[in-house]
Protein backbone atom coordinates (compact mmCIF):
# COMPACT_ATOMS: atom_id res chain seq x y z
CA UNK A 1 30.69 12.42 5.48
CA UNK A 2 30.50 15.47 7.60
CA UNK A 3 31.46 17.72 5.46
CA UNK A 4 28.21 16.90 2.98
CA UNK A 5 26.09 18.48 6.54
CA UNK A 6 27.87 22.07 7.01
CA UNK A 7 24.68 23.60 5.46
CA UNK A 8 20.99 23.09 4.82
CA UNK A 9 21.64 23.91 1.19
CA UNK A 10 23.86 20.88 1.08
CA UNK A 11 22.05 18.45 3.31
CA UNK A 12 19.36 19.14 0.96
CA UNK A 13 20.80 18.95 -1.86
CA UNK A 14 22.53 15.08 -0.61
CA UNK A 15 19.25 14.12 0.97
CA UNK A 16 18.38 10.58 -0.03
CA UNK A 17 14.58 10.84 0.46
CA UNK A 18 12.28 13.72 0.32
CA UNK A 19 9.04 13.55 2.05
CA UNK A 20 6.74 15.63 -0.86
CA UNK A 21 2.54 16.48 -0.68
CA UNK A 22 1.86 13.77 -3.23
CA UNK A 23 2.91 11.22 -0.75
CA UNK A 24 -0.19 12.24 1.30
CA UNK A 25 -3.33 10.83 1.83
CA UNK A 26 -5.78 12.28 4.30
CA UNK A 27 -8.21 10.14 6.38
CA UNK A 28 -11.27 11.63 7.17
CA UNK A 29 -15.05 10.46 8.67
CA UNK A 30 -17.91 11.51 7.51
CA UNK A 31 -21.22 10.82 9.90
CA UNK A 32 -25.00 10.20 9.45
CA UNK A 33 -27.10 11.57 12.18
CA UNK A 34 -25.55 15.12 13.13
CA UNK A 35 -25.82 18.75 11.89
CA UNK A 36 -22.31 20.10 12.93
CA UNK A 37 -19.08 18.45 13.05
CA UNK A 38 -17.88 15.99 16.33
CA UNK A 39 -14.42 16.76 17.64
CA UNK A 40 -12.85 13.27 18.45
CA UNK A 41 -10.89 13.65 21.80
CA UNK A 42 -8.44 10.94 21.07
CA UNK A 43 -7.59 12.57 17.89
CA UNK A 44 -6.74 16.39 18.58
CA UNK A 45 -7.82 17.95 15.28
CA UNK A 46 -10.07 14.87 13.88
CA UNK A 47 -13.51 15.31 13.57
CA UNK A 48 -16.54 13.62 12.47
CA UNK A 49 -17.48 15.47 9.41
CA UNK A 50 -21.02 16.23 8.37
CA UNK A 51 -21.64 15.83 4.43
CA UNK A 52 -21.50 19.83 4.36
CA UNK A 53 -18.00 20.29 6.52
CA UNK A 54 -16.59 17.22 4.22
CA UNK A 55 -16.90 18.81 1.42
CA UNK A 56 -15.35 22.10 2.62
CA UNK A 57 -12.53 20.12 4.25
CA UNK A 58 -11.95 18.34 1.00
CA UNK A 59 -11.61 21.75 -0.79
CA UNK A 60 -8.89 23.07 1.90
CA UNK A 61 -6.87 19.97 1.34
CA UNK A 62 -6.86 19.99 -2.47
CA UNK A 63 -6.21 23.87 -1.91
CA UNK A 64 -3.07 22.03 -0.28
CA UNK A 65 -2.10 20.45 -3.23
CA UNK A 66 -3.20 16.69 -1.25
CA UNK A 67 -3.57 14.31 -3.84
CA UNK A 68 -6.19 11.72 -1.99
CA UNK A 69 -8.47 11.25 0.38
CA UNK A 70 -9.64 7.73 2.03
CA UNK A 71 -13.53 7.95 3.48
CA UNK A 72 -14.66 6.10 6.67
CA UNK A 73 -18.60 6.24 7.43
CA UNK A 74 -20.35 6.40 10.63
CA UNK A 75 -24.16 5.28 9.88
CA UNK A 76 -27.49 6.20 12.00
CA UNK A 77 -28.62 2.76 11.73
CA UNK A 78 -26.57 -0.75 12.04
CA UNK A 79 -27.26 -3.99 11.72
CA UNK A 80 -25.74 -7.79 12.09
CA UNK A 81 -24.26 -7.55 8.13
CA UNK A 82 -23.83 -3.81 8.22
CA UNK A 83 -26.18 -3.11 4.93
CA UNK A 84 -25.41 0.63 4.91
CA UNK A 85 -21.65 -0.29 3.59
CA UNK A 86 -23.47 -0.98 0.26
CA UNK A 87 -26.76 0.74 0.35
CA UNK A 88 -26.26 3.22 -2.47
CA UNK A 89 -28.28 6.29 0.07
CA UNK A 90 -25.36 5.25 2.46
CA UNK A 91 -23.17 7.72 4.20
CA UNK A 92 -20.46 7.26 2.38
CA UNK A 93 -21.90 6.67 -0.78
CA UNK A 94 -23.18 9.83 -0.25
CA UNK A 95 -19.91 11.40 0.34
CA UNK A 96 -18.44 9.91 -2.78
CA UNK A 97 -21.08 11.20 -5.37
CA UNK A 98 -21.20 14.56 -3.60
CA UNK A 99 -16.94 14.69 -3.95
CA UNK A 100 -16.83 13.56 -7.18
CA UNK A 101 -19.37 16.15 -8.46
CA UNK A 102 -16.98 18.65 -6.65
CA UNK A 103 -13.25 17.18 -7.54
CA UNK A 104 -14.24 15.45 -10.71
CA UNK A 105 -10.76 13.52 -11.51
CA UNK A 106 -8.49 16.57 -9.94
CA UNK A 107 -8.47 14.66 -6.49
CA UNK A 108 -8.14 10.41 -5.72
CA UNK A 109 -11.53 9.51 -4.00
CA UNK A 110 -10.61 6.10 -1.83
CA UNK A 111 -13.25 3.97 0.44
CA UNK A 112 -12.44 2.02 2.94
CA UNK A 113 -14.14 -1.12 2.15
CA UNK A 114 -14.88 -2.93 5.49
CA UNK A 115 -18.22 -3.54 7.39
CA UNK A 116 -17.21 -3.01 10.83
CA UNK A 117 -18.40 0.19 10.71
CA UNK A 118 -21.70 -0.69 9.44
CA UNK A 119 -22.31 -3.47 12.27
CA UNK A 120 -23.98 -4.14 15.24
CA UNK A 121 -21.41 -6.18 16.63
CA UNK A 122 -18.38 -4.52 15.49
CA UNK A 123 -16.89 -7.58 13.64
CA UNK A 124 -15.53 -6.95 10.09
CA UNK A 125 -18.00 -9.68 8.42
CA UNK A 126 -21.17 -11.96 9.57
CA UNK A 127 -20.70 -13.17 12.85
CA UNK A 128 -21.99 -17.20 13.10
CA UNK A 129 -23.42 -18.57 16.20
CA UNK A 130 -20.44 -19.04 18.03
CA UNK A 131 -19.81 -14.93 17.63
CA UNK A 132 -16.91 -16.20 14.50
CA UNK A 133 -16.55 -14.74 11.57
CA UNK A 134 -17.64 -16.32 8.93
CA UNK A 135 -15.26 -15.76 5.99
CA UNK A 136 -16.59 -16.70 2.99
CA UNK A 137 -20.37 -15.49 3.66
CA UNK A 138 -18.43 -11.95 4.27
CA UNK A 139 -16.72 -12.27 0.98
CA UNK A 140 -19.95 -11.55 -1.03
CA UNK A 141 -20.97 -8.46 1.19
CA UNK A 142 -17.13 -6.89 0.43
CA UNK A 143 -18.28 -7.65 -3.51
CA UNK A 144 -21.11 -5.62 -2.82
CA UNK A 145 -19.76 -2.70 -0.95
CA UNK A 146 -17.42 -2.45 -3.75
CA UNK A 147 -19.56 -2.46 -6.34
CA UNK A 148 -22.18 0.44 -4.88
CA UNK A 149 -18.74 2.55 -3.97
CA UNK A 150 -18.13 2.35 -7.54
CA UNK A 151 -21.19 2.88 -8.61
CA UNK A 152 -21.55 6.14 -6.39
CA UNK A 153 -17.80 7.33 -7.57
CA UNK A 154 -14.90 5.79 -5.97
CA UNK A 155 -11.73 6.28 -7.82
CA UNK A 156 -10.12 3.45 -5.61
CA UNK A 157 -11.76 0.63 -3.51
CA UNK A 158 -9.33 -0.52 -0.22
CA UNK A 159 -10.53 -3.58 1.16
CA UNK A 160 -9.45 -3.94 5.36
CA UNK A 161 -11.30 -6.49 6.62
CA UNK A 162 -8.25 -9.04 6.12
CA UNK A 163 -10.84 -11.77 4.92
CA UNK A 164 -9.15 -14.72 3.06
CA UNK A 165 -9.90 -14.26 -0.51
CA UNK A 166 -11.50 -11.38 -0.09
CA UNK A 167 -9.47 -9.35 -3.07
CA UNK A 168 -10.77 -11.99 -5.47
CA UNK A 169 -14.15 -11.62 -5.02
CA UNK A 170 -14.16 -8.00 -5.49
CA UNK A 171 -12.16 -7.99 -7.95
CA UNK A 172 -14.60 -10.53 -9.48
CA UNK A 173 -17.66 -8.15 -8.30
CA UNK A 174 -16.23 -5.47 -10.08
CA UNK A 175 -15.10 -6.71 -13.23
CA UNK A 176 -18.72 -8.13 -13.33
CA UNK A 177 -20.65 -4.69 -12.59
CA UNK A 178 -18.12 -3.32 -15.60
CA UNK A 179 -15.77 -1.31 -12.91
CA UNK A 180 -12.95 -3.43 -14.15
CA UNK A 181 -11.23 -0.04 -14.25
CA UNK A 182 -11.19 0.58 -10.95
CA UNK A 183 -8.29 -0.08 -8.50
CA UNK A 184 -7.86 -1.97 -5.76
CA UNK A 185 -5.77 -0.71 -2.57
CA UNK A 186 -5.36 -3.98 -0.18
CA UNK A 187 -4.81 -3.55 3.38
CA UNK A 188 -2.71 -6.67 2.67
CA UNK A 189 -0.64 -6.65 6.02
CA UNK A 190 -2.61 -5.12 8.70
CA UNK A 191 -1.86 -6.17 11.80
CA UNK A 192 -3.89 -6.78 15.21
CA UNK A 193 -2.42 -3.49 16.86
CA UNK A 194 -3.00 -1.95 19.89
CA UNK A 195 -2.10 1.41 18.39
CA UNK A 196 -6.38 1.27 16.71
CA UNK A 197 -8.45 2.81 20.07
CA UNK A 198 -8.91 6.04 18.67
CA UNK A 199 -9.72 5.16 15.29
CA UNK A 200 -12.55 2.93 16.89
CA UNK A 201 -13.87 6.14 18.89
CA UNK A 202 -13.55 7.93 15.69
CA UNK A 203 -15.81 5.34 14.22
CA UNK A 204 -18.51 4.73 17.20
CA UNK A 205 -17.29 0.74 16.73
CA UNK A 206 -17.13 -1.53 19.94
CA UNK A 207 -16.78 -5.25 19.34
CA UNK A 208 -19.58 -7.55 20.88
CA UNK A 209 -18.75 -9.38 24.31
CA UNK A 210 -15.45 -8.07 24.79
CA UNK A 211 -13.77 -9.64 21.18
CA UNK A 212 -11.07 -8.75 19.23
CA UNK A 213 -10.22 -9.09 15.78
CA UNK A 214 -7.20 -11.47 16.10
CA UNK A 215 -8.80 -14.58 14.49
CA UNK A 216 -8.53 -12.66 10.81
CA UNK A 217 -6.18 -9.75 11.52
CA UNK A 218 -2.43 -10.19 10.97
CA UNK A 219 -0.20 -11.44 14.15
CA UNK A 220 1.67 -8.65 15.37
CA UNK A 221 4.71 -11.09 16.35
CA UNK A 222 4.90 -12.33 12.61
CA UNK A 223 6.96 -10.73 9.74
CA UNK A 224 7.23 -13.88 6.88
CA UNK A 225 3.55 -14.02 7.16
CA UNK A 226 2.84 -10.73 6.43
CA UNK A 227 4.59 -11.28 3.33
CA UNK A 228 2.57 -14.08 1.98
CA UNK A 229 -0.38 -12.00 2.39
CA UNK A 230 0.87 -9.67 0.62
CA UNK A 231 1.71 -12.10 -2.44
CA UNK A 232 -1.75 -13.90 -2.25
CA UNK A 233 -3.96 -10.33 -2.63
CA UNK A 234 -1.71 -8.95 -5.37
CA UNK A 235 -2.17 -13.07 -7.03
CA UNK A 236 -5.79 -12.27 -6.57
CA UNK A 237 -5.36 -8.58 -8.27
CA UNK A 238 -4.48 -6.33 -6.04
CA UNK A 239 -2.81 -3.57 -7.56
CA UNK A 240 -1.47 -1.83 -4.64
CA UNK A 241 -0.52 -3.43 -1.39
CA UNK A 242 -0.90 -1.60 2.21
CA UNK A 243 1.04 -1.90 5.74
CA UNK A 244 -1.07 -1.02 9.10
CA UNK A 245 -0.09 0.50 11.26
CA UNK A 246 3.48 2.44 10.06
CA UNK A 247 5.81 3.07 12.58
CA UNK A 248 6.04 -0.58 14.35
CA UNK A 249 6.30 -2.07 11.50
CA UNK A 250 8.70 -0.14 9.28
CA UNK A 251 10.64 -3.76 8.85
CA UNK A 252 7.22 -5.35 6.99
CA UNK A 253 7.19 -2.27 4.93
CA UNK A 254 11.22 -2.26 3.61
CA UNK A 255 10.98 -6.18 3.25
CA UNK A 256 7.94 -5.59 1.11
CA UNK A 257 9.97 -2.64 -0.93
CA UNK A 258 12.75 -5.53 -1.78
CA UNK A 259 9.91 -7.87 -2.84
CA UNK A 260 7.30 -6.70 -4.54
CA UNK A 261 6.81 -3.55 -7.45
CA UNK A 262 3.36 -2.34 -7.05
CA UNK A 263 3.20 1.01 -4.99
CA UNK A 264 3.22 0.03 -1.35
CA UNK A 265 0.97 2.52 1.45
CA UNK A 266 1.73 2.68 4.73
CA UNK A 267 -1.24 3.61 6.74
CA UNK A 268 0.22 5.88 10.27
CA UNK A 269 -2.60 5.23 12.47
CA UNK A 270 -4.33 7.03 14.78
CA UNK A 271 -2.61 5.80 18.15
CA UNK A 272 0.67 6.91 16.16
CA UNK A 273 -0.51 9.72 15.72
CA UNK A 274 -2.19 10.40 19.04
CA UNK A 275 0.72 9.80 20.90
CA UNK A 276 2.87 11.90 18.87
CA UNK A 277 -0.01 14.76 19.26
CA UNK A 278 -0.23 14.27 23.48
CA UNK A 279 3.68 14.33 23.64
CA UNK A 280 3.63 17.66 21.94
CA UNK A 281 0.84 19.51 23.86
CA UNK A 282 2.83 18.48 26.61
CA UNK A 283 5.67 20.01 25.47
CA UNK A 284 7.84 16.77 25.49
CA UNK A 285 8.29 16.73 21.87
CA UNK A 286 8.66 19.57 18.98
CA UNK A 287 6.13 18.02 17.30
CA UNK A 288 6.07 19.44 13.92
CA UNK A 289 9.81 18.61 13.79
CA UNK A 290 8.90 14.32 14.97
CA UNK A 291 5.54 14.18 12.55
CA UNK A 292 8.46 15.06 9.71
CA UNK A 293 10.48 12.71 11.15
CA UNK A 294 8.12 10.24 11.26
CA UNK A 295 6.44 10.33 8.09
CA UNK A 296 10.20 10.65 6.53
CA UNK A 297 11.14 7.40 7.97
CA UNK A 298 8.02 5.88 6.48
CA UNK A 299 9.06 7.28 3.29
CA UNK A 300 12.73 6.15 3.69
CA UNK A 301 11.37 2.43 4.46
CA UNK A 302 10.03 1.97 1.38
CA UNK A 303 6.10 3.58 0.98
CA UNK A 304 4.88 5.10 -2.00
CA UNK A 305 2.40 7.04 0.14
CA UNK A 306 1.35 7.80 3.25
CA UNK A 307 -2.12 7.60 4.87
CA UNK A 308 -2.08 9.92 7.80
CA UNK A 309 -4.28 12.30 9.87
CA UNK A 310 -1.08 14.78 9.72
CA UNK A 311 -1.96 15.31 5.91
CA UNK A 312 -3.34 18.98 6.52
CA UNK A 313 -0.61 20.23 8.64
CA UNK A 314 2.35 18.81 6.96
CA UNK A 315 1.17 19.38 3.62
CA UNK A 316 0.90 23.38 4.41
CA UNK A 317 4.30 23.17 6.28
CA UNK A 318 5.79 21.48 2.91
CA UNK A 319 3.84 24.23 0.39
């Protein structure tokens, strides 16, 4: 086999996967109460947008050739349900009608669809008296959320709040509200990873008294499971299927390649990428060369796309 490696022509030409610009998606947060963007220190070149610097940094992406975007809100105000998640003056509301009067169709507007940005406790639904979760009283407030990110322009609705049953009732909500064009992206296996703390400081979330999200979020130990997840949200009309985080769980995401047809994401989260970020600006790592690597191995794995925070960089490197 060696002698299909004595040049970059040829190892190019032989390559069995090709990590392209259309297998980006960019995640980006877009805040409430500031006037100029927030540099997040655990995420060296994340900010927190204002609705002004989104839209620019939308435009420099599609100027990139990025396909997608996926929008996370941080709200002035929060409360026990998290209202602003589907109060159509919401932050990212906002952001969607304000993108799609600047992208139109040329660009794929996602929304996170989860409360836990939205609430006072940090949980990903309405918390009962013993500080639980209740599942099925969340389910309605995901139907709403989806429906008012439709409603404000949403090309794609991606449900992470790993409630049972929660692709069937938006689904449901949407076909309802007459958005029964409008896909669903289902963070179908996302695991309870340690690899979230920046994402949370990106976000402004802490969970009340000291709790975690284990109770509703994927095992980290389990493999099979994650599986049957994934079968029950695309039996409840899913029609693409996601894997969170990437990296530690490359296994979930080529065991979901063999199984399933639907286009599988893999989301490479923000302590993946954090860690790849501090290892380079200590000069431990090239890291333009290991973000390649990384995002390659995703690709090789079996994702159809990539949700990263290395979207801008990689995608000029690759244009």
């Amino acid at each position: 086999m060696r002698r299909l490696r004595q040049t970059p022509t040829l190892r190019n030409l032989v390559a069995e996967v090709e990590l392209t610009v259309n297998d980006l998606v960019a995640p980006l947060f877009v805040r409430e109460d500031i006037d100029a963007p927030v540099p997040i220190d655990s995420l060296p070149g994340v900010v927190q947008h204002t609705q002004d610097s989104l839209r620019k940094e939308v435009e420099r992406l599609a100027s990139l050739d990025i396909p997608a975007v996926i929008l996370f809100g941080i709200p002035a105000d929060k409360d026990p349900e998290g209202s602003q998640a589907w109060n159509p003056d919401g932050v990212v509301q906002v952001a969607l009608g304000n993108l799609r009067a600047d992208m139109g169709d040329d660009l794929v507007l996602i929304s996170d669809l989860c409360v836990d940005e939205y609430t006072s406790h940090g949980h990903c639904g309405i918390v009962d008296a013993n500080g639980d979760v209740d599942n099925d009283l969340t389910l309605d407030l995901y139907g709403s959320a989806a429906v008012a990110q439709a409603e404000a322009g949403a090309h794609v609705v991606a449900p992470s709040g790993m409630m049972d049953g929660q692709v069937l009732a938006i689904r449901d909500a949407l076909d309802e509200a007459q958005f029964d064009h409008i896909p669903i992206l289902a963070y179908s296996a996302k695991y309870a990873s340690s690899f979230y703390g920046p994402f949370r400081d990106a976000v402004d979330v802490t969970i009340a008294d000291g709790g975690d999200r284990r109770g509703y979020q994927q095992d980290w130990r389990n493999g099979r499971e994650a599986l049957e997840e994934i079968r029950l949200d695309l039996s409840e009309g899913a029609d693409m299927v996601m894997v969170k985080p990437a990296m530690a769980y490359l296994d979930i995401i080529a065991r979901a390649r063999v199984e399933v047809d639907v286009p599988i994401a893999a989301y490479h989260v923000s302590g993946e990428y954090a860690m790849l970020k501090a290892a380079a600006m200590n000069g431990w790592i090239d890291g333009e060369a290991a973000a390649l690597e990384q995002l390659t191995a995703i690709k090789r794995a079996g994702a159809d796309f990539i949700l990263t925070y290395l979207s801008g960089e990689v995608a000029a490197r690759l244009t």
